[in-house]
C-alpha atoms as a PDB file:
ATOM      1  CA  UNK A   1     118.152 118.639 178.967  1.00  0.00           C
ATOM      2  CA  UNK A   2     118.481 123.010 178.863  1.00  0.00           C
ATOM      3  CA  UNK A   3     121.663 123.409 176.939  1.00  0.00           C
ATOM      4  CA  UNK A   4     122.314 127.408 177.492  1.00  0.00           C
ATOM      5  CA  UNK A   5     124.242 129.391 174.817  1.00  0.00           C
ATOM      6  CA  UNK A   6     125.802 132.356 175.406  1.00  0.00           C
ATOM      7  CA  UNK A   7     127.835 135.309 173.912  1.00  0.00           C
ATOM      8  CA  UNK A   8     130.916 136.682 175.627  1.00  0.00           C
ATOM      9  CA  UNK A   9     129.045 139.715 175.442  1.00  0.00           C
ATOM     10  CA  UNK A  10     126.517 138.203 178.087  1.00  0.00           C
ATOM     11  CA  UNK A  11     128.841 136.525 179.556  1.00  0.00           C
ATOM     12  CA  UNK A  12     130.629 140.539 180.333  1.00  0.00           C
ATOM     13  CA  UNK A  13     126.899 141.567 181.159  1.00  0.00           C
ATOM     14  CA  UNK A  14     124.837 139.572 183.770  1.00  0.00           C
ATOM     15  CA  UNK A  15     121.458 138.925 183.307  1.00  0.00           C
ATOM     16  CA  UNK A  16     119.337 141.481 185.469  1.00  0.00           C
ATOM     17  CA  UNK A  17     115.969 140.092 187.441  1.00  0.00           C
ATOM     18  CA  UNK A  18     113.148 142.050 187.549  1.00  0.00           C
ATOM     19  CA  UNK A  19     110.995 140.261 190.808  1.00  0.00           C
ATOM     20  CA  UNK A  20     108.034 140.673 192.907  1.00  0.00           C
ATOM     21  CA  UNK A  21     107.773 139.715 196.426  1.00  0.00           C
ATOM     22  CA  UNK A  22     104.860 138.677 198.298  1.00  0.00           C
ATOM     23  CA  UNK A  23     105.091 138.705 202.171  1.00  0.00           C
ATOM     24  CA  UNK A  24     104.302 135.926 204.671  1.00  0.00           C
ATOM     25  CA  UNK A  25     103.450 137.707 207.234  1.00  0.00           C
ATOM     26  CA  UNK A  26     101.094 140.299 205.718  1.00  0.00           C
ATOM     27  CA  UNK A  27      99.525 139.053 202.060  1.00  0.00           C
ATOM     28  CA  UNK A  28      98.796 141.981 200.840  1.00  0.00           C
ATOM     29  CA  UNK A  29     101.738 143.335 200.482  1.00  0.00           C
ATOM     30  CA  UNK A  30     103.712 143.094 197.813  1.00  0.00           C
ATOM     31  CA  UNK A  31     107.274 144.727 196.923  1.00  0.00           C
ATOM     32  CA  UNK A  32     108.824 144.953 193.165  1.00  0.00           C
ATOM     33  CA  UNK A  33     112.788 144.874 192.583  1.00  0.00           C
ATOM     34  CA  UNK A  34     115.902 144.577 190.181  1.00  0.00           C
ATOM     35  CA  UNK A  35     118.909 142.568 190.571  1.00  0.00           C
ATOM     36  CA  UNK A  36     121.431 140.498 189.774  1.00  0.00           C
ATOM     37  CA  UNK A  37     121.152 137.974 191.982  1.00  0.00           C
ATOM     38  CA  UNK A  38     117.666 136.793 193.245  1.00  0.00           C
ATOM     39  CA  UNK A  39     118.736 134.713 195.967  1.00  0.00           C
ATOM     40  CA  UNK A  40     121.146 136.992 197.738  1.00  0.00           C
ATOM     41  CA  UNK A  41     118.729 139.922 197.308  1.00  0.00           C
ATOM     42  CA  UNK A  42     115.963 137.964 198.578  1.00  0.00           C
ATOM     43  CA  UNK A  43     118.278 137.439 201.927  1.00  0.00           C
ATOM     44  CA  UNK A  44     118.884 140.667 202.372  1.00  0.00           C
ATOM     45  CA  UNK A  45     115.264 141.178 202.071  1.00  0.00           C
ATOM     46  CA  UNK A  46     114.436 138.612 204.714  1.00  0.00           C
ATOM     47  CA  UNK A  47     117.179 139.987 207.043  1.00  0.00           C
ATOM     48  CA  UNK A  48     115.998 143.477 207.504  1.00  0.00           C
ATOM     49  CA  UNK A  49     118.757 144.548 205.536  1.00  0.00           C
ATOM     50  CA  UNK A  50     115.978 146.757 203.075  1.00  0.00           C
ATOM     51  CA  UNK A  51     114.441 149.635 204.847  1.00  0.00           C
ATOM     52  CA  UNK A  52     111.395 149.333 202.382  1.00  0.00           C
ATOM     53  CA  UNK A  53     110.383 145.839 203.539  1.00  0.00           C
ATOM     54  CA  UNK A  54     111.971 145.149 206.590  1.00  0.00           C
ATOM     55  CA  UNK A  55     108.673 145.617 208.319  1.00  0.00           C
ATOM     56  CA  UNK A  56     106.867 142.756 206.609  1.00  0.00           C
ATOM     57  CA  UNK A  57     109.903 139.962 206.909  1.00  0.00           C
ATOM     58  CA  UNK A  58     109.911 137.170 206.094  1.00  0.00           C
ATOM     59  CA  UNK A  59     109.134 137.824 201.936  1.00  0.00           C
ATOM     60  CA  UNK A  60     108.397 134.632 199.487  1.00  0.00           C
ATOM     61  CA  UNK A  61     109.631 134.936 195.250  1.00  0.00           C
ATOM     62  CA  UNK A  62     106.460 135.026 193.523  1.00  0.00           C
ATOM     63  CA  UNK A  63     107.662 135.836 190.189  1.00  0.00           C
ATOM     64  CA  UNK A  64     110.817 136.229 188.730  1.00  0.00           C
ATOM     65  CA  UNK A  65     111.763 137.460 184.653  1.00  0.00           C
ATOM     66  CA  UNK A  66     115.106 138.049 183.001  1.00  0.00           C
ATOM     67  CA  UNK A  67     116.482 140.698 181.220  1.00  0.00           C
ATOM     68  CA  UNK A  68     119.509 140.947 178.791  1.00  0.00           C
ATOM     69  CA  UNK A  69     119.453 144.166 178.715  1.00  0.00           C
ATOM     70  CA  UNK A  70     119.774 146.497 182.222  1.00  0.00           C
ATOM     71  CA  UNK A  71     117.958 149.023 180.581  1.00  0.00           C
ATOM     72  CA  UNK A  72     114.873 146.827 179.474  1.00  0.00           C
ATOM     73  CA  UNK A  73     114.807 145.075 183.214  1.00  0.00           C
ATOM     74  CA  UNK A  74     114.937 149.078 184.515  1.00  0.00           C
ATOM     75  CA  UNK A  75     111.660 150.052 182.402  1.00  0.00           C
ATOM     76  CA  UNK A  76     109.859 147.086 182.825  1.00  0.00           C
ATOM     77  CA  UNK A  77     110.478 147.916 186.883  1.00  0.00           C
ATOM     78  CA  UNK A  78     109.444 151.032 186.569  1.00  0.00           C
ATOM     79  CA  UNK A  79     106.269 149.856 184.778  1.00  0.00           C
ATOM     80  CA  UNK A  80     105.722 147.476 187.644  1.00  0.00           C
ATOM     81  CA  UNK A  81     105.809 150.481 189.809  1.00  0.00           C
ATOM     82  CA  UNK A  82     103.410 152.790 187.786  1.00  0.00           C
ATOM     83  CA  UNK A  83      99.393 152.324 187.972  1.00  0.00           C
ATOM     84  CA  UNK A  84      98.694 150.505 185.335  1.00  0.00           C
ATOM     85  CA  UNK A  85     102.110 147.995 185.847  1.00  0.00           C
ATOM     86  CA  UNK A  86     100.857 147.618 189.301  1.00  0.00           C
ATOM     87  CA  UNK A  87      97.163 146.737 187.736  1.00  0.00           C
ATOM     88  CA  UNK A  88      98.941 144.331 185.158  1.00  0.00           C
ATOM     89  CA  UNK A  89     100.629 142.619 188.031  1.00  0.00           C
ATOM     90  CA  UNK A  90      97.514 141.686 190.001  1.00  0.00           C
ATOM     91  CA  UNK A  91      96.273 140.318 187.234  1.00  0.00           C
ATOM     92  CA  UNK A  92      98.993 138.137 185.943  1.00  0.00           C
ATOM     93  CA  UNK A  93     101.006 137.683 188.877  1.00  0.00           C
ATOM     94  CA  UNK A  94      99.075 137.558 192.105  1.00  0.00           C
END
């Protein structure tokens, strides 16, 4: 059984995703987000809705990590993004 505690602090503050995408339809590409919801943004995704991945639809979750803190879930993103995040993720990730 997962009990969950929280503070009304986090309660105030949503958890922010930081997730990587892999698409079905071409397996080599890959696409790295924030959110606060996984499941709608991962719709929107899927429906064309994001002009950065609407040419690869239909995307799968591949890895997902939460953040207390927006501003952690931001950097780590941005790590993601930069050469040596994007090395780091095919390495642990893909």
């Amino acid at each position: 059984m997962r009990v969950e505690l929280q503070s009304r602090a986090a309660m105030a503050n949503p958890q922010r995703f930081v997730y990587v995408l892999n698409s079905t339809s071409d397996p080599t590409r890959y696409y790295t987000g924030l959110t606060s919801n996984v499941r709608a943004r991962l719709a929107e995704h899927n429906n064309g809705s994001c002009l950065h991945t609407s040419r690869w639809t239909p995307w799968r979750v591949i890895v997902v990590v939460a953040f207390a803190s927006e501003d952690r879930a931001m950097a780590f993103e941005r790590y993601l993004k930069s050469g040596s995040g994007c090395a780091f993720a095919g390495r642990h990730f893909r």
